[in-house]
N, C-alpha and C. Protein backbone atom coordinates (compact mmCIF):
# COMPACT_ATOMS: atom_id res chain seq x y z
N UNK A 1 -136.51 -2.15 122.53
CA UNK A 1 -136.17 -3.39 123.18
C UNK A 1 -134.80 -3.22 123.82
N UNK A 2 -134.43 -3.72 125.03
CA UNK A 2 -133.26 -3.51 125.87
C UNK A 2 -132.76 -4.54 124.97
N UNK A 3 -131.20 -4.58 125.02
CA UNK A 3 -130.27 -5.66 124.15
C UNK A 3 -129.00 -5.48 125.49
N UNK A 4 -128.70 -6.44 126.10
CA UNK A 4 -127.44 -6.42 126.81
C UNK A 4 -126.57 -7.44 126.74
N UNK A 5 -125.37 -7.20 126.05
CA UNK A 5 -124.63 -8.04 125.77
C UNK A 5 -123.42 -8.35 126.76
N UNK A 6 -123.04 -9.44 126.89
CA UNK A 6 -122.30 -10.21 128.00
C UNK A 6 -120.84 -10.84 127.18
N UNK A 7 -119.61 -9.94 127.26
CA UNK A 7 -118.44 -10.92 126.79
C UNK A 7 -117.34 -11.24 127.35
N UNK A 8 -117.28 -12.75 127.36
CA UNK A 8 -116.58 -12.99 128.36
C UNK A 8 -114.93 -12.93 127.87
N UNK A 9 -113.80 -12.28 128.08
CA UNK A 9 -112.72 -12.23 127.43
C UNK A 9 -111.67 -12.56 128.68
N UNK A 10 -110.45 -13.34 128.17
CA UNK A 10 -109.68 -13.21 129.08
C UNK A 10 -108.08 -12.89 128.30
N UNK A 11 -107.37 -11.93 128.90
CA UNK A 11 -106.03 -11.88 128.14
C UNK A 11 -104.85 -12.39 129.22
N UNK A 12 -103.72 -12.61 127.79
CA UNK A 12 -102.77 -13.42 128.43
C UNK A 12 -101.32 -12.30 128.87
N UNK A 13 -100.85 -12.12 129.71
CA UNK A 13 -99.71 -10.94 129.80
C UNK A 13 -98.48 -11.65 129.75
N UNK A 14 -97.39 -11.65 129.49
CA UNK A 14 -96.02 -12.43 129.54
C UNK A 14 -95.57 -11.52 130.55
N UNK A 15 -94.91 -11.52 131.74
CA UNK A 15 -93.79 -10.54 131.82
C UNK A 15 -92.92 -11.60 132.70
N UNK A 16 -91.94 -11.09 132.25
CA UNK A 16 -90.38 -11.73 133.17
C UNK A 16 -90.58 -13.41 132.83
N UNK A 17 -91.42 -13.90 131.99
CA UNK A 17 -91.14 -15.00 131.54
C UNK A 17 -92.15 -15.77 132.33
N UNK A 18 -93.06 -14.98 133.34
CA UNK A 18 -94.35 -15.43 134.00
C UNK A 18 -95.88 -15.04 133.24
N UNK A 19 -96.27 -16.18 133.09
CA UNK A 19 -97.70 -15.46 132.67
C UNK A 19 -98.64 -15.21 133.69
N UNK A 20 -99.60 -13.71 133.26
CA UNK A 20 -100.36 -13.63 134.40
C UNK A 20 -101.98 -13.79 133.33
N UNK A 21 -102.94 -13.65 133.94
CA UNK A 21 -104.23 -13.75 133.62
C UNK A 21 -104.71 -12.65 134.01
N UNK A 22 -105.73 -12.14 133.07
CA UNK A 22 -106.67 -10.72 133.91
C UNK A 22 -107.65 -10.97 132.90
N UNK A 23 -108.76 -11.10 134.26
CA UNK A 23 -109.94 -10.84 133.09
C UNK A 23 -110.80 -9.55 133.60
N UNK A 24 -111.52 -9.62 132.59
CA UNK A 24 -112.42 -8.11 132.51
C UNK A 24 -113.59 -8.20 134.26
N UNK A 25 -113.77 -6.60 134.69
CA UNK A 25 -114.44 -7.10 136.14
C UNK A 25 -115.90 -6.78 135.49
N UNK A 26 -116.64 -7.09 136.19
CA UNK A 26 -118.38 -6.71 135.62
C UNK A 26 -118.16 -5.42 135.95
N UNK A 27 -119.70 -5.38 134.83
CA UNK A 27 -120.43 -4.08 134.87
C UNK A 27 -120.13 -3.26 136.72
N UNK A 28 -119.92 -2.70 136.52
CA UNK A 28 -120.55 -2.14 137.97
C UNK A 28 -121.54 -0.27 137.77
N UNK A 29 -121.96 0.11 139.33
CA UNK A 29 -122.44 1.21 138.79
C UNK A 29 -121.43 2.12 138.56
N UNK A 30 -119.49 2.50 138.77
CA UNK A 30 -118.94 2.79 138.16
C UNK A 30 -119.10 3.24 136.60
N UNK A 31 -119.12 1.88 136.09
CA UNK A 31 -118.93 1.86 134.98
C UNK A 31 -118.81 2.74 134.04
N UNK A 32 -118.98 2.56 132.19
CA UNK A 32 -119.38 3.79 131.22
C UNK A 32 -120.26 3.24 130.86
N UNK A 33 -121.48 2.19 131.14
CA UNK A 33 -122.30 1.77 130.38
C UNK A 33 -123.15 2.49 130.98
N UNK A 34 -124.44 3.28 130.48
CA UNK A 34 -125.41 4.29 130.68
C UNK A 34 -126.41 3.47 131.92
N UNK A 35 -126.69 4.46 132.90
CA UNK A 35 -127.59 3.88 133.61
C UNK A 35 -128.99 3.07 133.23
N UNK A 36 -129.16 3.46 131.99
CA UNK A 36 -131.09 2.42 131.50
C UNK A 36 -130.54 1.55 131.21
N UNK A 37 -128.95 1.07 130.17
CA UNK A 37 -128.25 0.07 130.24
C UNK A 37 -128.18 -1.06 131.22
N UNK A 38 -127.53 -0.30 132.18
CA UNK A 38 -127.23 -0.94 133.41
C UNK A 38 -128.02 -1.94 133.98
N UNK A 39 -129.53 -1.02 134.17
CA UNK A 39 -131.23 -1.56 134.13
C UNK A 39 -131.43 -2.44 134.28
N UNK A 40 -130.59 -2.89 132.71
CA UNK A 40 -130.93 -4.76 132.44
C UNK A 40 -130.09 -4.84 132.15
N UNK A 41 -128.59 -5.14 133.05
CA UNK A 41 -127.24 -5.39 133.25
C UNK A 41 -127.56 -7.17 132.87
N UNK A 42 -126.77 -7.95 133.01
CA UNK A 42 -127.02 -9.26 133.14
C UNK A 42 -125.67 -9.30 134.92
N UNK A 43 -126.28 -10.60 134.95
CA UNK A 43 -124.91 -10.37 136.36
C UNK A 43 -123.84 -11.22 135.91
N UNK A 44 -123.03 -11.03 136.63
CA UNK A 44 -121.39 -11.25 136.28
C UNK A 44 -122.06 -13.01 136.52
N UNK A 45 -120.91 -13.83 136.08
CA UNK A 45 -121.41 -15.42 135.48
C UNK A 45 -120.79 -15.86 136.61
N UNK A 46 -120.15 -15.31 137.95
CA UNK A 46 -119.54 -15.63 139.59
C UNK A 46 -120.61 -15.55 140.14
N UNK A 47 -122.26 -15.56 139.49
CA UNK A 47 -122.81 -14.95 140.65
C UNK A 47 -123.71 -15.80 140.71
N UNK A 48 -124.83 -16.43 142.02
CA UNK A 48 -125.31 -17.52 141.55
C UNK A 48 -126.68 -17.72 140.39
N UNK A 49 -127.27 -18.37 140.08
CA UNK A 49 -128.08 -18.15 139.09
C UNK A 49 -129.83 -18.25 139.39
N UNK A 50 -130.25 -17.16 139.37
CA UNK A 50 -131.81 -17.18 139.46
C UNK A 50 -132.54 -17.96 139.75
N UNK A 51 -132.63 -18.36 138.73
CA UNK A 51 -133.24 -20.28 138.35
C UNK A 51 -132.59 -21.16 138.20
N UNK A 52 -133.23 -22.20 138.46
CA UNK A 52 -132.20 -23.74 138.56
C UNK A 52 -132.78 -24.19 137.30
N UNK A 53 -130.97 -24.83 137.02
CA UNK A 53 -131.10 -25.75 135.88
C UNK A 53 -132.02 -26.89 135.64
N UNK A 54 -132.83 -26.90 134.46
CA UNK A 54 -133.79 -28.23 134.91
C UNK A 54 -133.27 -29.25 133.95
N UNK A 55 -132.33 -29.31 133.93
CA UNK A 55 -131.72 -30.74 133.09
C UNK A 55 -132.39 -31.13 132.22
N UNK A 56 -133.09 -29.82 131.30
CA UNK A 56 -133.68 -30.07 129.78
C UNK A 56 -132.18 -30.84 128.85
N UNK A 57 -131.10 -30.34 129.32
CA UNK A 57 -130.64 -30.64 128.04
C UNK A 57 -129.71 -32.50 128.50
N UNK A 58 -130.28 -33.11 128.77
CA UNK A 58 -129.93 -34.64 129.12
C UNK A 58 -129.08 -35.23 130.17
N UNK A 59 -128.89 -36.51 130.05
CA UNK A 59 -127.95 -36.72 130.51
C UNK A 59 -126.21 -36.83 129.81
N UNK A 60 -125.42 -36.70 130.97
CA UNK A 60 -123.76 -36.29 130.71
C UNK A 60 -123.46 -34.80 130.25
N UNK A 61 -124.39 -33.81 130.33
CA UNK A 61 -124.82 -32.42 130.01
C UNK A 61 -124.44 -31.79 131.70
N UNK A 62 -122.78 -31.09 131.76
CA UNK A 62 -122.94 -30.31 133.00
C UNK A 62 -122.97 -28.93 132.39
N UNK A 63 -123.83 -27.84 133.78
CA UNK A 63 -123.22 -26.47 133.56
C UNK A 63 -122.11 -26.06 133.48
N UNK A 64 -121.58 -24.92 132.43
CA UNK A 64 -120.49 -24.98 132.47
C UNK A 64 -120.54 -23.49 132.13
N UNK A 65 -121.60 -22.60 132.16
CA UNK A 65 -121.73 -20.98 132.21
C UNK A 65 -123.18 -20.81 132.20
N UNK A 66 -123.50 -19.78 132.95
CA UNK A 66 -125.03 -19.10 132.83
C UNK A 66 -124.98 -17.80 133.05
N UNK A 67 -126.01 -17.00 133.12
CA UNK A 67 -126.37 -15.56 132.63
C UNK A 67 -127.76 -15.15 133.07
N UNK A 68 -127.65 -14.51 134.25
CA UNK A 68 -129.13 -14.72 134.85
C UNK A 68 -129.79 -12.89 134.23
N UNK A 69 -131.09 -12.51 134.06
CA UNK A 69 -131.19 -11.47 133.60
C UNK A 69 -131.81 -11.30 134.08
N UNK A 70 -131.57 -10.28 135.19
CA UNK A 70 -132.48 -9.79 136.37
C UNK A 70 -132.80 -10.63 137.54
N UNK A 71 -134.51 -10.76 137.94
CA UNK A 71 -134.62 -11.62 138.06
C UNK A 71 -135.89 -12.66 137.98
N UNK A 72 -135.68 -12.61 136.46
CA UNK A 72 -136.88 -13.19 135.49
C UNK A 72 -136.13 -14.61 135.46
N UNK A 73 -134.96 -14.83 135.31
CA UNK A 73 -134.61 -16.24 134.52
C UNK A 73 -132.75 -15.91 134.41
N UNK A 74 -132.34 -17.29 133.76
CA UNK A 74 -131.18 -17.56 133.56
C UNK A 74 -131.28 -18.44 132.68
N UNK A 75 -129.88 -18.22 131.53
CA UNK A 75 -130.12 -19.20 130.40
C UNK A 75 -128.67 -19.73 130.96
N UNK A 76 -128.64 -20.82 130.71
CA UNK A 76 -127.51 -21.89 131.18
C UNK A 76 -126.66 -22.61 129.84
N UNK A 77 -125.81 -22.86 129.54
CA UNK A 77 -124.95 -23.32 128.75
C UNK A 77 -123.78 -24.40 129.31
N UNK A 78 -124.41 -25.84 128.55
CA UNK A 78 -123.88 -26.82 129.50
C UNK A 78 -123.18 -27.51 128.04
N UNK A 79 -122.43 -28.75 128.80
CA UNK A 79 -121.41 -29.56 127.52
C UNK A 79 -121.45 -30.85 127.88
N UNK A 80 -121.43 -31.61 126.86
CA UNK A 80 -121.21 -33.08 126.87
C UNK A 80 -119.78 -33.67 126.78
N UNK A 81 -118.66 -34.05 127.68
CA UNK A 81 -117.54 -33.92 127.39
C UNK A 81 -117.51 -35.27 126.44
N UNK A 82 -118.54 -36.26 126.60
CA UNK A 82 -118.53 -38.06 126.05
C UNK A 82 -118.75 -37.21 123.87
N UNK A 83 -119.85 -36.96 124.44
CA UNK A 83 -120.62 -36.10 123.01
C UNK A 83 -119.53 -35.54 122.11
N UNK A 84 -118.85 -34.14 122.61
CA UNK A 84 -118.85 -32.84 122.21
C UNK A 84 -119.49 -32.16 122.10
N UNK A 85 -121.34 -32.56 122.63
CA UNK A 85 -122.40 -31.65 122.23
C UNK A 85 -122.28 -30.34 123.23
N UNK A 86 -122.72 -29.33 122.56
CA UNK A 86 -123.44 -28.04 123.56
C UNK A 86 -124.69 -27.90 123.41
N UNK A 87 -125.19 -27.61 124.40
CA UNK A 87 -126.89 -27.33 124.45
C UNK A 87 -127.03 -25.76 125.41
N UNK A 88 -127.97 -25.19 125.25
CA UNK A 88 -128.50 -23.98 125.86
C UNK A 88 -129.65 -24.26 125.80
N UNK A 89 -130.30 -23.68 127.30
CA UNK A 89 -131.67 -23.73 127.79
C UNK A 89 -131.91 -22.37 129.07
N UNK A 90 -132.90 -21.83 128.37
CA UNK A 90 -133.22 -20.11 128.97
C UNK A 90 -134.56 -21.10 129.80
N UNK A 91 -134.02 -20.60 131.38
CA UNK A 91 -135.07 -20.98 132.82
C UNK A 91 -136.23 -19.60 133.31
N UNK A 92 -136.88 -19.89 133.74
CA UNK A 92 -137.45 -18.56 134.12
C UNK A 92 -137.45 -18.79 135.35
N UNK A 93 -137.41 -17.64 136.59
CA UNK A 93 -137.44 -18.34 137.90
C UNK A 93 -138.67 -18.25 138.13
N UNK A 94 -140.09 -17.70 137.84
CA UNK A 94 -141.14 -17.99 138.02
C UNK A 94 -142.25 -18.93 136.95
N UNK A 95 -142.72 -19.69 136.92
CA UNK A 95 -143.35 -19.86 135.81
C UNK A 95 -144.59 -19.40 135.63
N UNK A 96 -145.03 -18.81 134.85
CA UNK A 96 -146.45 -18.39 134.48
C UNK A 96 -146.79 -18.47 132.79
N UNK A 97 -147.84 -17.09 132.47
CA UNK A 97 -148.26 -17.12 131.71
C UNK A 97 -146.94 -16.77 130.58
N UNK A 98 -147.68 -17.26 129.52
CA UNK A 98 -146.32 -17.54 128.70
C UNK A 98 -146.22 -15.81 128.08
N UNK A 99 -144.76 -15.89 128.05
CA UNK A 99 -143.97 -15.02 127.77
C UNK A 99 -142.64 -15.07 126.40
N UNK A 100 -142.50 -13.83 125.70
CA UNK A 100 -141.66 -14.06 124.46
C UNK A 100 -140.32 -14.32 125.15
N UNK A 101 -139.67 -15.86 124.77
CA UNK A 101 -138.62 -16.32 125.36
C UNK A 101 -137.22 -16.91 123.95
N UNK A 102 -136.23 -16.67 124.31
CA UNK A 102 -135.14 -17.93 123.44
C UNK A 102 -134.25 -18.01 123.98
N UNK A 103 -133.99 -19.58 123.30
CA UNK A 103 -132.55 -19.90 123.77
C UNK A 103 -131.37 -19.97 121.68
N UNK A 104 -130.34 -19.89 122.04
CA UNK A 104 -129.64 -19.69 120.81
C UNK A 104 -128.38 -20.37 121.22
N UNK A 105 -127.69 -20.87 120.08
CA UNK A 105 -126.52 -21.60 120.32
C UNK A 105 -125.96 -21.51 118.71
N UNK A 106 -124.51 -21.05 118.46
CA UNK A 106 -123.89 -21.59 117.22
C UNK A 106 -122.19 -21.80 117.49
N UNK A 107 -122.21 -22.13 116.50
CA UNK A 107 -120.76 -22.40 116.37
C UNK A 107 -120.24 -22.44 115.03
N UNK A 108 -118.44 -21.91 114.25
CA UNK A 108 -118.54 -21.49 112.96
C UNK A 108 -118.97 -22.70 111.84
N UNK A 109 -118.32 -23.84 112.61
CA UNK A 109 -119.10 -25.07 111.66
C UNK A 109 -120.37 -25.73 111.69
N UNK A 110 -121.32 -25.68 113.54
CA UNK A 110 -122.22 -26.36 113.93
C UNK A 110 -123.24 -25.07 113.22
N UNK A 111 -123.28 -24.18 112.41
CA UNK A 111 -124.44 -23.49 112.53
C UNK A 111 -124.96 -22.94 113.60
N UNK A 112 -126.52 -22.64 113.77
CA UNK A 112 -127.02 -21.90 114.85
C UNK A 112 -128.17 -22.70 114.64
N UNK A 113 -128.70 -22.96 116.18
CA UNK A 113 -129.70 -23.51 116.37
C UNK A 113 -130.73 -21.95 117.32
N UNK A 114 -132.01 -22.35 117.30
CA UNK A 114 -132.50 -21.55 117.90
C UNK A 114 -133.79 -22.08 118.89
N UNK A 115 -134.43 -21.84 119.33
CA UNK A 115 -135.42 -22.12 120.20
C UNK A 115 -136.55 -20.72 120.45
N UNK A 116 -137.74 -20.76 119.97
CA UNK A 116 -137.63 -19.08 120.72
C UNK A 116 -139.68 -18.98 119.96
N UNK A 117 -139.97 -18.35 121.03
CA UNK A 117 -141.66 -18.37 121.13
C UNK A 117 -142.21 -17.68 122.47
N UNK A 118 -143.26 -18.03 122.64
CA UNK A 118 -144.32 -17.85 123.85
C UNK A 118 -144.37 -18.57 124.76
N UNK A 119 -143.42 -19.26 125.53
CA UNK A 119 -143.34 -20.21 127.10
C UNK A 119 -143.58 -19.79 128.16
N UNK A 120 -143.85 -20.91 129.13
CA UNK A 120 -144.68 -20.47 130.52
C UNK A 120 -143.50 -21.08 131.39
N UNK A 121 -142.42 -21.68 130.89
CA UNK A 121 -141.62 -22.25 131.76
C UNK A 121 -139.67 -22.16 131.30
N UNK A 122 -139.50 -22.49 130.18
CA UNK A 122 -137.91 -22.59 129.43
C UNK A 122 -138.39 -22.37 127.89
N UNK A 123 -137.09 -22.18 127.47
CA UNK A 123 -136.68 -22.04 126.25
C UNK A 123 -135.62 -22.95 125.93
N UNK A 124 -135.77 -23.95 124.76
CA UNK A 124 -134.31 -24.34 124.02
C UNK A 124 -134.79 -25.72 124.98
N UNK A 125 -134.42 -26.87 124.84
CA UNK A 125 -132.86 -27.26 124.96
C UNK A 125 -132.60 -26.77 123.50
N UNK A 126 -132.00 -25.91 122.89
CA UNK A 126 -130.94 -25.86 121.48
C UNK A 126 -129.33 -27.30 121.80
N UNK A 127 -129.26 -27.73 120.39
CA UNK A 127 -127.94 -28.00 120.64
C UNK A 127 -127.25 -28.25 119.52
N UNK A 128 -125.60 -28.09 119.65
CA UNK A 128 -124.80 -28.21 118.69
C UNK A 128 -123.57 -28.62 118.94
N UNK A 129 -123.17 -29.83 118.04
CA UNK A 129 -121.85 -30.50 118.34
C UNK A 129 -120.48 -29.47 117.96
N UNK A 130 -119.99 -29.11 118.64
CA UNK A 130 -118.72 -28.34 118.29
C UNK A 130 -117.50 -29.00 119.05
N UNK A 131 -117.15 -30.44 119.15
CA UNK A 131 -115.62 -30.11 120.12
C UNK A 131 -114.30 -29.36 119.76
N UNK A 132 -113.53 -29.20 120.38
CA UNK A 132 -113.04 -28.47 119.69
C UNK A 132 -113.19 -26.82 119.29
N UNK A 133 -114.28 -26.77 119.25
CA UNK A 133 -114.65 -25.36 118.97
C UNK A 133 -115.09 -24.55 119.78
N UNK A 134 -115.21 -23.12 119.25
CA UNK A 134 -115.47 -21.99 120.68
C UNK A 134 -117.25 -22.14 120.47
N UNK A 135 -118.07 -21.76 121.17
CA UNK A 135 -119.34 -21.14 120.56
C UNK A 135 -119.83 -20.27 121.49
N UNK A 136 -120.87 -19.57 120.44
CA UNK A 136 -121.83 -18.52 121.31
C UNK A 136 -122.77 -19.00 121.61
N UNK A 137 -123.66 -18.20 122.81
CA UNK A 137 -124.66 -18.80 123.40
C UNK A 137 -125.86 -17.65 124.08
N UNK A 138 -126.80 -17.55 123.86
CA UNK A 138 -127.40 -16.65 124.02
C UNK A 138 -129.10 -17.17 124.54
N UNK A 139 -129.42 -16.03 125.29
CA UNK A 139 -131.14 -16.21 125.72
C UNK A 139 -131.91 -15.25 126.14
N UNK A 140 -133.29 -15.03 126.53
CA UNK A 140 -133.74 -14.05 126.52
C UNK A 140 -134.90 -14.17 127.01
N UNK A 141 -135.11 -13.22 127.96
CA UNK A 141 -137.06 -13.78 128.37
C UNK A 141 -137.48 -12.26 128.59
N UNK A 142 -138.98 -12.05 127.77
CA UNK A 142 -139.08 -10.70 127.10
C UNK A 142 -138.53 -9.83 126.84
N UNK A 143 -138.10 -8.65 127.39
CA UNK A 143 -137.01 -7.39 126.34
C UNK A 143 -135.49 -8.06 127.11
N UNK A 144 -135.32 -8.79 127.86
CA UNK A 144 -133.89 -8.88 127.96
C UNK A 144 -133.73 -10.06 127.97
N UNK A 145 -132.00 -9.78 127.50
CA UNK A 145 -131.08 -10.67 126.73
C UNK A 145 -129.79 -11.04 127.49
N UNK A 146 -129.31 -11.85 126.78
CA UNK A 146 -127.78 -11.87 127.17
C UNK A 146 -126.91 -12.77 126.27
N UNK A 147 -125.95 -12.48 126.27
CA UNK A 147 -124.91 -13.55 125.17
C UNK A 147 -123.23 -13.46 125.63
N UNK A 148 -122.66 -15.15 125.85
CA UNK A 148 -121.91 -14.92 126.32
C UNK A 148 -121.10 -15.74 125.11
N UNK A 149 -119.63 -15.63 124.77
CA UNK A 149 -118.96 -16.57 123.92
C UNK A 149 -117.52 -16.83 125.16
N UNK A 150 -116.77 -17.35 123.87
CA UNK A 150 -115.57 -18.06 124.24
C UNK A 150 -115.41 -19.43 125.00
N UNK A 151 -116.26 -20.26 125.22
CA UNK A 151 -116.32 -21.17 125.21
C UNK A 151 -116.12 -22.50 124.13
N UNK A 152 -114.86 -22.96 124.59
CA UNK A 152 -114.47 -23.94 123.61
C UNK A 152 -114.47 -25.14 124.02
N UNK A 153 -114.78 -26.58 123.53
CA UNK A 153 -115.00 -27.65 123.77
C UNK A 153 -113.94 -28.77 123.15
């Protein structure tokens, strides 16, 4: 099974009493990640997303990161700012015959919710109240995956 993991990090630099920001650039074919890797890269989260969000996970629920994998689908990770809720929901951009799909969501106090079976269309809404907190978020539609964290609410 392909496994491709997605992390989103950003560091902070001090110098001369200015802070700068740098975050990590995507995969590219550069890279050191092995070409079958690469395969089933996920795309950088700047890039637009496969499938459209279908507003499984309610209302006051915006996007606020997604992770498209290939181009089978995108799992989306949206927030309730009224709530504190997070929800994740894995899209497929085609729908058909059903296929092994999930959506995943935790956080260190909200637990982990999961979503995950044989669908012809999404996975999840999953959701979990974390404000305040960072969480992970993850999805998958047959051998590929993706998981992104650092998201805090």
């Amino acid at each position: 099974m392909k496994l491709v993991r997605h992390a989103a990090a950003v560091a902070v630099v001090v110098t001369g009493g200015a802070l700068a920001l740098a975050a990590p650039a995507s995969a590219s074919a550069s890279s050191s990640v092995p070409t079958a890797a690469r395969s089933a890269a996920v795309a950088a989260p700047s890039e637009a997303p496969v499938a459209k969000y279908n507003g499984a996970c309610g209302a006051g629920h915006k996007v606020i990161d997604s992770a498209n994998m290939e181009n089978l689908g995108t799992t989306f990770l949206t927030y309730n700012k009224t709530t504190g809720e997070n929800c994740v929901v894995t899209v497929r951009t085609k729908p058909g015959a059903p296929v092994k799909m999930f959506a995943r969501l935790s956080s260190k106090t909200g637990g982990t919710a999961t979503d995950s079976g044989q669908f012809t269309t999404y996975a999840g809404p999953v959701y979990i109240e974390a404000p305040g907190e960072c969480v992970t978020w993850e999805g998958g539609i047959t051998t590929y995956s993706t998981k992104g964290t650092g998201h805090c609410g």
